[in-house]
PDB file of N, CA and C in Angstrom:
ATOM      1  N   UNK A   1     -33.321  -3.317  49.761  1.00  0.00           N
ATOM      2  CA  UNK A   1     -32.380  -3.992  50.628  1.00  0.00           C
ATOM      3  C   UNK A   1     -31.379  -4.769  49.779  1.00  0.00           C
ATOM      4  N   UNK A   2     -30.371  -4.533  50.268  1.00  0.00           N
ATOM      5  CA  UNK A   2     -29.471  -5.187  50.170  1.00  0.00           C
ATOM      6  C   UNK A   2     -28.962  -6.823  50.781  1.00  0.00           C
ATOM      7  N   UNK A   3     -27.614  -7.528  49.710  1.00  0.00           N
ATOM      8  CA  UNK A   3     -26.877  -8.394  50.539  1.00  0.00           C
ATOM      9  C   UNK A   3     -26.570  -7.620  51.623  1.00  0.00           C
ATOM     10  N   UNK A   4     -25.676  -6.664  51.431  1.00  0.00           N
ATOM     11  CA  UNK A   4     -25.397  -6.351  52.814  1.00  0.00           C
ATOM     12  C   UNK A   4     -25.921  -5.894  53.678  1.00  0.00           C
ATOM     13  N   UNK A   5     -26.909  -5.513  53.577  1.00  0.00           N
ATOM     14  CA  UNK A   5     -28.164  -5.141  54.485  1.00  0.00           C
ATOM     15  C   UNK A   5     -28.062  -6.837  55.028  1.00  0.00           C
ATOM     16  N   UNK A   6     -28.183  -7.633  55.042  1.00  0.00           N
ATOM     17  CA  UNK A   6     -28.345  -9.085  55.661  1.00  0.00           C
ATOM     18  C   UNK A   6     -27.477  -9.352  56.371  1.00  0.00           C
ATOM     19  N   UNK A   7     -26.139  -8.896  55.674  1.00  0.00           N
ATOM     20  CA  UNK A   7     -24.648  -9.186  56.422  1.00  0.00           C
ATOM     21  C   UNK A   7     -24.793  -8.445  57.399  1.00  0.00           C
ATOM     22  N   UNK A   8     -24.889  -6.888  57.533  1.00  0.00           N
ATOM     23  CA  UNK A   8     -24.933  -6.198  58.514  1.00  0.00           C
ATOM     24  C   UNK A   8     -25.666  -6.359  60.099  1.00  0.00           C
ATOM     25  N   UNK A   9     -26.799  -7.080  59.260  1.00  0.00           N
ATOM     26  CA  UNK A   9     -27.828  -7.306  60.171  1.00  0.00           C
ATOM     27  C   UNK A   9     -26.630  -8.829  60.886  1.00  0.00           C
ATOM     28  N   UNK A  10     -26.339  -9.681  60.003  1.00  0.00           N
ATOM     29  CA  UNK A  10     -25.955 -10.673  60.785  1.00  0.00           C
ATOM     30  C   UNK A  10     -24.513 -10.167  61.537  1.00  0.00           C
ATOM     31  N   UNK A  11     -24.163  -9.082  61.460  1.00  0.00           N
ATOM     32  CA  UNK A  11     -22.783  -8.880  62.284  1.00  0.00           C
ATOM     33  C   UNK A  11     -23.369  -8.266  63.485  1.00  0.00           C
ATOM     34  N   UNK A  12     -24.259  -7.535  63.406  1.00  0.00           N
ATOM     35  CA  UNK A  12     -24.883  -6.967  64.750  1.00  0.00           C
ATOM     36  C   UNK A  12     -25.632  -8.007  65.367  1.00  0.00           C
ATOM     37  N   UNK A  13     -26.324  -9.328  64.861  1.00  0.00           N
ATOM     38  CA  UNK A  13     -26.869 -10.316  66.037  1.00  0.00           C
ATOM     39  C   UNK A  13     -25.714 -10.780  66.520  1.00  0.00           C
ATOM     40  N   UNK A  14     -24.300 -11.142  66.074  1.00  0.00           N
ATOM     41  CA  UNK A  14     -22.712 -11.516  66.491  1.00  0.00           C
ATOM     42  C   UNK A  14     -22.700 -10.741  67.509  1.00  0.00           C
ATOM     43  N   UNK A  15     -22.648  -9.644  67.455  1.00  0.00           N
ATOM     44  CA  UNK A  15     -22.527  -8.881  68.703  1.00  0.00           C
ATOM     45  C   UNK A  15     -23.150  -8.570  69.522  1.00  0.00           C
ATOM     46  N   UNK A  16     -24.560  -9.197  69.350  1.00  0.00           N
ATOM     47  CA  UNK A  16     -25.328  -9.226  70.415  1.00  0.00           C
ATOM     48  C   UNK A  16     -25.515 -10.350  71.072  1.00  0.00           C
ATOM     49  N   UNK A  17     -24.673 -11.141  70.805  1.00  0.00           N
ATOM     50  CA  UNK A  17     -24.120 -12.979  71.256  1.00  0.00           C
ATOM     51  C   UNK A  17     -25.441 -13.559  70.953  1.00  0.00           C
ATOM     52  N   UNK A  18     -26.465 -13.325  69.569  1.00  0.00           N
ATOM     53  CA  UNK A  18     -27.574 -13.955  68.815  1.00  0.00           C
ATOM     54  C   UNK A  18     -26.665 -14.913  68.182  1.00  0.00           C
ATOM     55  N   UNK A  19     -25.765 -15.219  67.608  1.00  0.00           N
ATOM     56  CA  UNK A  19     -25.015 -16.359  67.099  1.00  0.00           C
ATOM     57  C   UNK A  19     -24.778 -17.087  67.468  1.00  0.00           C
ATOM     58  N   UNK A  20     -24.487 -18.634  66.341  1.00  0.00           N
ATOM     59  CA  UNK A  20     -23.661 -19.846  66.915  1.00  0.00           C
ATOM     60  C   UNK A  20     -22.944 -19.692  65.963  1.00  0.00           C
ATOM     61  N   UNK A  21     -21.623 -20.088  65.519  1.00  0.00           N
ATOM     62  CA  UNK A  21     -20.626 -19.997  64.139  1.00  0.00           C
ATOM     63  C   UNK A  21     -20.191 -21.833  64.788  1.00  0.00           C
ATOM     64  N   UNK A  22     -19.808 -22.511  63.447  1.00  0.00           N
ATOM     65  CA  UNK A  22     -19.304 -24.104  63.641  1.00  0.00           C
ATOM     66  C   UNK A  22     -20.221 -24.791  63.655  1.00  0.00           C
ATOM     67  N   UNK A  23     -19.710 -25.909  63.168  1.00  0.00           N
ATOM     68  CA  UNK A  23     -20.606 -27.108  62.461  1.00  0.00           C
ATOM     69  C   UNK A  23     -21.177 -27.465  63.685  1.00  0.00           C
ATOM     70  N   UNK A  24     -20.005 -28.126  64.936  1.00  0.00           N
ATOM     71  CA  UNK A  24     -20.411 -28.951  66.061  1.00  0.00           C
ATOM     72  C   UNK A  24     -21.453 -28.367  66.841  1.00  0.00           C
ATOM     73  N   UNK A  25     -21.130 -26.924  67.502  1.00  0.00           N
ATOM     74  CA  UNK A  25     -22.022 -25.875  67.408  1.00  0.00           C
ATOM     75  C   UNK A  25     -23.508 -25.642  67.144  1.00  0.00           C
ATOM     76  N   UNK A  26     -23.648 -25.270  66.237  1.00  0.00           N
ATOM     77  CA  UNK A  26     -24.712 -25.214  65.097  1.00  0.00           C
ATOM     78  C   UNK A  26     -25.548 -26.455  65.284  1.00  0.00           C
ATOM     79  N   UNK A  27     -25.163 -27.751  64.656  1.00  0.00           N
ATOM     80  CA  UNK A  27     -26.220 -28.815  65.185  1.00  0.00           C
ATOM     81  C   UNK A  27     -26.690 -29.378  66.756  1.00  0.00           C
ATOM     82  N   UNK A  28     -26.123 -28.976  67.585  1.00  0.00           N
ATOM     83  CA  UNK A  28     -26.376 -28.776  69.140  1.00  0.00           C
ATOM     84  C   UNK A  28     -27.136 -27.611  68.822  1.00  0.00           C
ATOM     85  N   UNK A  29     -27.648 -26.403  68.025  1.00  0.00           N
ATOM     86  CA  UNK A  29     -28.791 -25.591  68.740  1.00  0.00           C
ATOM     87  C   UNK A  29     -29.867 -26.007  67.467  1.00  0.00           C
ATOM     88  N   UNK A  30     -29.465 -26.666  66.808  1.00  0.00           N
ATOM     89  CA  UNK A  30     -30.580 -26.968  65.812  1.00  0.00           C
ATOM     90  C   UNK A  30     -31.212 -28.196  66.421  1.00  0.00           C
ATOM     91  N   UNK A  31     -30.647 -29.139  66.662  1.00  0.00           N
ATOM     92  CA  UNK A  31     -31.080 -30.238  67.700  1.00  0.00           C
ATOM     93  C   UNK A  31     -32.033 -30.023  69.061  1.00  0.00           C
ATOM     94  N   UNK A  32     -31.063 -28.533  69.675  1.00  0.00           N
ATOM     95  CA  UNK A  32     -32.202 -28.267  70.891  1.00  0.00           C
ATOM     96  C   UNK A  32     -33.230 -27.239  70.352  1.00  0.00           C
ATOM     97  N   UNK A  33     -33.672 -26.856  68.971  1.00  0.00           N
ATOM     98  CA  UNK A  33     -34.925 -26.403  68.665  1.00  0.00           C
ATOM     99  C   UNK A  33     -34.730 -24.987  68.805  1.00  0.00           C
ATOM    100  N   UNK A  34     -33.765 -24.674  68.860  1.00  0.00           N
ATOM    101  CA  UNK A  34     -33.091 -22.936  69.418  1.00  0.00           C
ATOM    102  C   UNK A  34     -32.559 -22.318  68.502  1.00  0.00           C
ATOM    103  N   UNK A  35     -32.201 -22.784  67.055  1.00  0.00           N
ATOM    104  CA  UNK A  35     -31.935 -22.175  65.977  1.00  0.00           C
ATOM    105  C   UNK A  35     -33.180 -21.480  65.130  1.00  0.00           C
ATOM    106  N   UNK A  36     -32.838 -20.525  65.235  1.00  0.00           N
ATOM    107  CA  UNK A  36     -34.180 -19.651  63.860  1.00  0.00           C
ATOM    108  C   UNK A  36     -34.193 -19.686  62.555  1.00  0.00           C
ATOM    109  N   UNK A  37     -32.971 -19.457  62.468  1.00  0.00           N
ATOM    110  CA  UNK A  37     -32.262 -19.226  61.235  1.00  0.00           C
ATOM    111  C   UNK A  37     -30.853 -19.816  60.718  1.00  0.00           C
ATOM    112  N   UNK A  38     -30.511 -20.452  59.433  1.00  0.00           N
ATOM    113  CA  UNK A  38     -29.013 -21.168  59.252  1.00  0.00           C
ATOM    114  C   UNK A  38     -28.235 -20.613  58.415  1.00  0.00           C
ATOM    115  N   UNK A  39     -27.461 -19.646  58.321  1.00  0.00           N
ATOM    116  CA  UNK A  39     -26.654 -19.745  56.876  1.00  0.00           C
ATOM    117  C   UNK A  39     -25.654 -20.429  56.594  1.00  0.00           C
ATOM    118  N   UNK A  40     -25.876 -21.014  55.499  1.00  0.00           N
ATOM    119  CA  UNK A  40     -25.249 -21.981  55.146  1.00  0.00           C
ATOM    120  C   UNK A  40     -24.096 -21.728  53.917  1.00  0.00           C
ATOM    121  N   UNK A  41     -22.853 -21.637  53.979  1.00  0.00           N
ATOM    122  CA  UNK A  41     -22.248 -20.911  53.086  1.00  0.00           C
ATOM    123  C   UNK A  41     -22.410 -22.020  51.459  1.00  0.00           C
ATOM    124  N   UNK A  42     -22.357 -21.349  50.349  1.00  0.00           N
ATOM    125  CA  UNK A  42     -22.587 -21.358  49.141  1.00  0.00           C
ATOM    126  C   UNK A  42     -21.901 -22.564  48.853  1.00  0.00           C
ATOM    127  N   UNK A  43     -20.130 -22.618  49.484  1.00  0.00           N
ATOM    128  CA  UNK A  43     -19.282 -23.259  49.394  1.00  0.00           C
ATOM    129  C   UNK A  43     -18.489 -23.950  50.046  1.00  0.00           C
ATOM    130  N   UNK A  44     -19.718 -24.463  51.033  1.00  0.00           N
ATOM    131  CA  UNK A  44     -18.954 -25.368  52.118  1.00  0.00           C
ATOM    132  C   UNK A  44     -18.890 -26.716  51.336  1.00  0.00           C
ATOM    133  N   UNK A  45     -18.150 -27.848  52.287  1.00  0.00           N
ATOM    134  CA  UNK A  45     -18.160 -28.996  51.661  1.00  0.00           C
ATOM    135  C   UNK A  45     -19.609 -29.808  51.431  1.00  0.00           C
ATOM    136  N   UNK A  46     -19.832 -30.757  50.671  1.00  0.00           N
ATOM    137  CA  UNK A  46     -20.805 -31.698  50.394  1.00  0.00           C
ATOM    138  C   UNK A  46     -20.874 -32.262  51.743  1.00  0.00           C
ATOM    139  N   UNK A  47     -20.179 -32.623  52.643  1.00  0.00           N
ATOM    140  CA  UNK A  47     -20.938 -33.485  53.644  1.00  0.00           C
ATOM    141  C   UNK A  47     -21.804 -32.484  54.649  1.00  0.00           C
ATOM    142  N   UNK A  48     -21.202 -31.617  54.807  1.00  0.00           N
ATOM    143  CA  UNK A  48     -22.055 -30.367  55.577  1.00  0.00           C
ATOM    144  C   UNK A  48     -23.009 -30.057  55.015  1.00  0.00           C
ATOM    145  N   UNK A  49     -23.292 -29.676  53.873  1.00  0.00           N
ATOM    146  CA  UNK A  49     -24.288 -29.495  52.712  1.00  0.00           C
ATOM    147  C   UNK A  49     -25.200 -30.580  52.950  1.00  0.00           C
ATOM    148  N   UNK A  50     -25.142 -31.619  52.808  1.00  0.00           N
ATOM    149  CA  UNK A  50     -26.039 -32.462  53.227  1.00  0.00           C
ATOM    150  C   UNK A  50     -26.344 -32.654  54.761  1.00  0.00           C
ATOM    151  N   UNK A  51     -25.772 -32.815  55.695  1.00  0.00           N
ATOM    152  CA  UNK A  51     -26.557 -32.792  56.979  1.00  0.00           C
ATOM    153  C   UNK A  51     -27.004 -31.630  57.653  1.00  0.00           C
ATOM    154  N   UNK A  52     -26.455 -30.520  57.174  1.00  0.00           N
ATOM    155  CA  UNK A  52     -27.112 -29.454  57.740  1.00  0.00           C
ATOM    156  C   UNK A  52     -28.633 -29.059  56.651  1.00  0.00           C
ATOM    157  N   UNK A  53     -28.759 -29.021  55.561  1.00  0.00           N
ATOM    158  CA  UNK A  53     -29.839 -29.150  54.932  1.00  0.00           C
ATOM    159  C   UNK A  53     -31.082 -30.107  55.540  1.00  0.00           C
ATOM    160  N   UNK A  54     -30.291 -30.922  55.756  1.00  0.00           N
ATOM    161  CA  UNK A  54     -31.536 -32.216  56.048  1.00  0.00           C
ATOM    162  C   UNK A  54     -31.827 -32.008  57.709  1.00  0.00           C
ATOM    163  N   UNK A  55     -31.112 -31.334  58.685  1.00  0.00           N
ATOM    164  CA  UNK A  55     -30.990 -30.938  59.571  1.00  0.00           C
ATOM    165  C   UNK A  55     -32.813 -30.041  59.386  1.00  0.00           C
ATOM    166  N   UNK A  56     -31.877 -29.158  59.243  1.00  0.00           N
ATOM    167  CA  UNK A  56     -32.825 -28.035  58.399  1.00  0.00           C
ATOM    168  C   UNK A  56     -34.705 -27.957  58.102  1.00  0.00           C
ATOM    169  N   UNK A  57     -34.080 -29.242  57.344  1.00  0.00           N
ATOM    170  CA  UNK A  57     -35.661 -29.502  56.626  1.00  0.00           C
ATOM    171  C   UNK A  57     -36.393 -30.324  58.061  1.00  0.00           C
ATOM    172  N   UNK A  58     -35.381 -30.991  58.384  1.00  0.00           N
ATOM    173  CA  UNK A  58     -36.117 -31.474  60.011  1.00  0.00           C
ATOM    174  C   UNK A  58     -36.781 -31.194  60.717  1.00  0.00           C
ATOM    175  N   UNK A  59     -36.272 -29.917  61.081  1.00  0.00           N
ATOM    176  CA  UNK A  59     -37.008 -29.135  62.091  1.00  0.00           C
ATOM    177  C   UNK A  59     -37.225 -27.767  61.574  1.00  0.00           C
ATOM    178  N   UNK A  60     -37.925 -27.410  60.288  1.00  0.00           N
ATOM    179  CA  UNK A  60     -37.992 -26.319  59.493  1.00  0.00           C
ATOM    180  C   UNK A  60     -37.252 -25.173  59.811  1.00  0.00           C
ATOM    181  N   UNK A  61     -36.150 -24.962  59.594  1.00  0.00           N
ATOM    182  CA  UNK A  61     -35.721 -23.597  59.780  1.00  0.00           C
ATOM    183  C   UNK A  61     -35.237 -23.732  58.338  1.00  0.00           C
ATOM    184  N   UNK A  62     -35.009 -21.996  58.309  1.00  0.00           N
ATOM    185  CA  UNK A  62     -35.163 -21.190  57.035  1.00  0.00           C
ATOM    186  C   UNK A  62     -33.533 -21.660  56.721  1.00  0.00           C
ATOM    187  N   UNK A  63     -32.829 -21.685  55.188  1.00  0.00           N
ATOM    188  CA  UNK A  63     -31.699 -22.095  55.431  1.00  0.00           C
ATOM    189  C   UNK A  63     -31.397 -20.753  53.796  1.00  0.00           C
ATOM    190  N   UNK A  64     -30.072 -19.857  54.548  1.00  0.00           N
ATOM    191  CA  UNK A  64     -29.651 -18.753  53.814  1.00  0.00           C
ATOM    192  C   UNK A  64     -28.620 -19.498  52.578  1.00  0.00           C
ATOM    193  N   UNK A  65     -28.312 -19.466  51.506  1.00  0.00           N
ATOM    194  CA  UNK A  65     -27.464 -19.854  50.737  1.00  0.00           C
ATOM    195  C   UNK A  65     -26.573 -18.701  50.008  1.00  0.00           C
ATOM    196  N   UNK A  66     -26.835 -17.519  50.097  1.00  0.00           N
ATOM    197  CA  UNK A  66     -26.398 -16.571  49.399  1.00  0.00           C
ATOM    198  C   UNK A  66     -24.668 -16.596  49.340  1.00  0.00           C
ATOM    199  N   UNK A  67     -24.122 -16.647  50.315  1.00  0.00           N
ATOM    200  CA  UNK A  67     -22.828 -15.984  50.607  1.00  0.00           C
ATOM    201  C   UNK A  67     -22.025 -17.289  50.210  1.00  0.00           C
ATOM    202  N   UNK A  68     -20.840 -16.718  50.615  1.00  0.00           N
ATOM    203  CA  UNK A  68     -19.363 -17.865  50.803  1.00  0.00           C
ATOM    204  C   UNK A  68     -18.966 -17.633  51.832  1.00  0.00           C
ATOM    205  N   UNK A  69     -17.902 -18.399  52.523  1.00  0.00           N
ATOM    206  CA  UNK A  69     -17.613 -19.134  53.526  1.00  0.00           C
ATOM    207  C   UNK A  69     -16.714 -16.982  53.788  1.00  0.00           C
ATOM    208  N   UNK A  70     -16.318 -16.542  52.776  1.00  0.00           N
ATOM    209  CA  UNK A  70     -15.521 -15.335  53.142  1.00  0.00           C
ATOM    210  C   UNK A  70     -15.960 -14.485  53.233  1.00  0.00           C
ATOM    211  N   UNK A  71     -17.502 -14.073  52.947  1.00  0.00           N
ATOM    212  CA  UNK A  71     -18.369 -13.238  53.190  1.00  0.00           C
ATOM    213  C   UNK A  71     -19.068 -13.404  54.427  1.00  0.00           C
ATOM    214  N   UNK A  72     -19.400 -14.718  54.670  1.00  0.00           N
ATOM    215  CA  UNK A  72     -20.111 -14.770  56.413  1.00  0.00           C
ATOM    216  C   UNK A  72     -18.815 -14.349  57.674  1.00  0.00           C
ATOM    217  N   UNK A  73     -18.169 -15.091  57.048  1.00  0.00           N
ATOM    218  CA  UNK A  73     -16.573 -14.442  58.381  1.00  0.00           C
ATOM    219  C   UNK A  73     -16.421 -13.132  58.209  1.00  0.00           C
ATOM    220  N   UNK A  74     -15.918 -12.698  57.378  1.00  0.00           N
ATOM    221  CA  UNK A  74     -16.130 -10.893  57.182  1.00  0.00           C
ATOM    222  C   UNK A  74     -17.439 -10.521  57.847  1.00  0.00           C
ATOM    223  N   UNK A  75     -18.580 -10.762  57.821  1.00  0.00           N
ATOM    224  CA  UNK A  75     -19.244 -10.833  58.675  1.00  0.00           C
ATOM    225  C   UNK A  75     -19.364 -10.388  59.943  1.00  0.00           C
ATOM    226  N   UNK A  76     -18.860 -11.595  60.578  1.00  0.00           N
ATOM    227  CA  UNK A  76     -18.475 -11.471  61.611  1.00  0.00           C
ATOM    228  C   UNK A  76     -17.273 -11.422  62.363  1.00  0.00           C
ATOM    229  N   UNK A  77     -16.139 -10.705  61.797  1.00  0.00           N
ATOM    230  CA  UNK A  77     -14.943 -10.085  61.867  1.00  0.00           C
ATOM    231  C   UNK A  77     -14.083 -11.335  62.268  1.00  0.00           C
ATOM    232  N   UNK A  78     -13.828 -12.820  61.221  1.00  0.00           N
ATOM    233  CA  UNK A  78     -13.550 -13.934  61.170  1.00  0.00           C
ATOM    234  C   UNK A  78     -12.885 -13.896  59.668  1.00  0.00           C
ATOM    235  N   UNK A  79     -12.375 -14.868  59.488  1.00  0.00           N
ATOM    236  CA  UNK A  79     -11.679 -15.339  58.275  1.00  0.00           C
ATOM    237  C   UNK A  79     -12.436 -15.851  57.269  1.00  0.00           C
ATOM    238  N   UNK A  80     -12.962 -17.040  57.814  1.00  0.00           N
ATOM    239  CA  UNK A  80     -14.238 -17.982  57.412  1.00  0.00           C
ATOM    240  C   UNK A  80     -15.108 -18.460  58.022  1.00  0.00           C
ATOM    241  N   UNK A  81     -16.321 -18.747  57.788  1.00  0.00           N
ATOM    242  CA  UNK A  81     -17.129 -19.735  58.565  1.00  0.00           C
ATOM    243  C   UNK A  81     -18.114 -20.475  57.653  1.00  0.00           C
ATOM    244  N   UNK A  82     -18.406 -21.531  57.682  1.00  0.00           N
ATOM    245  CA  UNK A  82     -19.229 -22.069  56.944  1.00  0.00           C
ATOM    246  C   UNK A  82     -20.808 -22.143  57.226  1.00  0.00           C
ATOM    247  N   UNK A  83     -20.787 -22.000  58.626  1.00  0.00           N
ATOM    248  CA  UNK A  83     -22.338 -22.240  59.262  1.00  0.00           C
ATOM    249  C   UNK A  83     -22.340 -21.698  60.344  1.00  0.00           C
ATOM    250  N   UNK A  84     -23.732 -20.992  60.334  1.00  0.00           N
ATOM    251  CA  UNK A  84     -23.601 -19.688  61.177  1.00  0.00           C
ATOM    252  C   UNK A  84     -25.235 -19.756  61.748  1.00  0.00           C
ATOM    253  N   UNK A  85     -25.572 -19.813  62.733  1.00  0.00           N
ATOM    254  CA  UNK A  85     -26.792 -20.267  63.070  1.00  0.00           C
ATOM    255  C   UNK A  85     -27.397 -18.961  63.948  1.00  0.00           C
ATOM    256  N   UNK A  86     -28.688 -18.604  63.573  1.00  0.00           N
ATOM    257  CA  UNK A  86     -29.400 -17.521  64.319  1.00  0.00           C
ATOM    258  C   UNK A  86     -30.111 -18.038  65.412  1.00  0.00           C
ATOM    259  N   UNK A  87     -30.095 -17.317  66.726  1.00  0.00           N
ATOM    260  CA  UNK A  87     -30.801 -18.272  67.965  1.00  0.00           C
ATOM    261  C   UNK A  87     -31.686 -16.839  68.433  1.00  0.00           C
ATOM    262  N   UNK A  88     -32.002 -15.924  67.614  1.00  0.00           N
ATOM    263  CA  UNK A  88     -33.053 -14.686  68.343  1.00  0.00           C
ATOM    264  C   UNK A  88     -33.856 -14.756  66.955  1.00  0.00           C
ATOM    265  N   UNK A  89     -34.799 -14.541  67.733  1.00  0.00           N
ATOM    266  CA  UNK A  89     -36.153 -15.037  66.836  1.00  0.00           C
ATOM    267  C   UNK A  89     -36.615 -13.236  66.078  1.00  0.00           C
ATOM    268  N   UNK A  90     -36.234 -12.336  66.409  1.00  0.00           N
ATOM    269  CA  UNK A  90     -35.986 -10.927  66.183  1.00  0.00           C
ATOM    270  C   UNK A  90     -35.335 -10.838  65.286  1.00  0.00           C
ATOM    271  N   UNK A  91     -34.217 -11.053  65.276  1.00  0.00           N
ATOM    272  CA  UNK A  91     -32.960 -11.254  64.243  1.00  0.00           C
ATOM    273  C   UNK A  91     -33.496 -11.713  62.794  1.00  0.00           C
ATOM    274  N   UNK A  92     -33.821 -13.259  63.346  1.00  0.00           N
ATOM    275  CA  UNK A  92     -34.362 -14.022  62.308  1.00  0.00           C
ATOM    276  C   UNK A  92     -35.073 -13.318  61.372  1.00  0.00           C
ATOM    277  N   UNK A  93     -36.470 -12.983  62.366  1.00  0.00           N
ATOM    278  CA  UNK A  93     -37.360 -12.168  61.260  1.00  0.00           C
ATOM    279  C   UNK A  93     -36.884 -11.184  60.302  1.00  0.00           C
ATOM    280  N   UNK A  94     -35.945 -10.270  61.089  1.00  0.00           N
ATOM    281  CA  UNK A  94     -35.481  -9.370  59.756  1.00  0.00           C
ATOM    282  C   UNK A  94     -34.410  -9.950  58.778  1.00  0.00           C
ATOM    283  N   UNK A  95     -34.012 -10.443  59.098  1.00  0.00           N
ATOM    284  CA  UNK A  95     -33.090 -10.843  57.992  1.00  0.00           C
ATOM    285  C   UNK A  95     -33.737 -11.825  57.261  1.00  0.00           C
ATOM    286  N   UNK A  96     -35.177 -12.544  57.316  1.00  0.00           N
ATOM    287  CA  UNK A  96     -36.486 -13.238  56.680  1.00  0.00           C
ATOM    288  C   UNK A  96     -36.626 -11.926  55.581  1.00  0.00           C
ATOM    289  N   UNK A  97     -37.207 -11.110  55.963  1.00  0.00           N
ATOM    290  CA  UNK A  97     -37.678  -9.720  55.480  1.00  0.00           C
ATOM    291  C   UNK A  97     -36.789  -9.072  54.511  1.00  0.00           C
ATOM    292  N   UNK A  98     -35.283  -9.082  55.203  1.00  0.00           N
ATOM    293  CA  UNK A  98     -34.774  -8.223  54.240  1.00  0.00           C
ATOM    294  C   UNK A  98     -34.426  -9.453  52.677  1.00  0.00           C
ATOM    295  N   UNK A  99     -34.614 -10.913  52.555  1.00  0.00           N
ATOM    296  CA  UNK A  99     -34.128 -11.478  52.106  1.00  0.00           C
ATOM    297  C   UNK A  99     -35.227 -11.511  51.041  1.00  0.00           C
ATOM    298  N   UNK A 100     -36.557 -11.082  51.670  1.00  0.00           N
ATOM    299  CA  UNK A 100     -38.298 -11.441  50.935  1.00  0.00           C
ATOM    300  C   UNK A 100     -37.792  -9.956  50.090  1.00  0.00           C
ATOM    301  N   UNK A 101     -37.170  -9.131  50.586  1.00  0.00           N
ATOM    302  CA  UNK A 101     -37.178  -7.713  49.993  1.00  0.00           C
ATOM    303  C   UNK A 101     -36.531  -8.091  48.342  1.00  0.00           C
ATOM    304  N   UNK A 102     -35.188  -8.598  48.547  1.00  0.00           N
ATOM    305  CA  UNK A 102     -34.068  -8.908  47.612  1.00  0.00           C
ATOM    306  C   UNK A 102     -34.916  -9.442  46.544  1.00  0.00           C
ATOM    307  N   UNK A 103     -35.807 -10.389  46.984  1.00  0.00           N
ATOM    308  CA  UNK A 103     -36.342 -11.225  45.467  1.00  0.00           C
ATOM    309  C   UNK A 103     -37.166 -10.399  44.406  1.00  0.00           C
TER     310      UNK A 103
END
């Protein structure tokens, strides 16, 4: 498996409206316990970096670091995004899997 095996996978939960994309977003489903999964781009700013991490570690969800902010939007046929939150627990798992594959 591939990165893009992950990307792919995350453009098809996009289209299966499994996504949240945005900061404001994103911590409203991490807050209501509905996030599975976070990616967190490589190169977002330090203040996001820190509350979504600690977010994160809060309420244990898995947190992706691989990409940049231009690889998750390509993604999901976007420009950029910095934080991109998985809410199907299906999803999650494989892209868990394909990520256990990579190492």
């Amino acid at each position: 498996m591939t990165n893009d095996k992950i990307l792919n996978l995350l453009g098809l939960a996009y289209r299966a409206g499994k996504t949240i994309c945005g900061a404001a977003a994103a911590e409203q489903q991490i807050k209501k316990k509905s996030a599975r999964l976070l990616f967190l781009a490589g190169d977002c700013g330090a203040t996001n970096e820190e509350r979504y991490l600690r977010l994160s570690t809060q309420n244990r969800i898995k947190v992706i670091r691989t990409y940049s902010k231009e690889e998750l939007g390509r993604a999901l046929g976007r420009s950029q995004t910095a934080i991109v939150v998985l809410t199907d627990k299906g999803f999650a798992e494989a892209v868990s899997k394909a990520v256990q594959k990579m190492d």
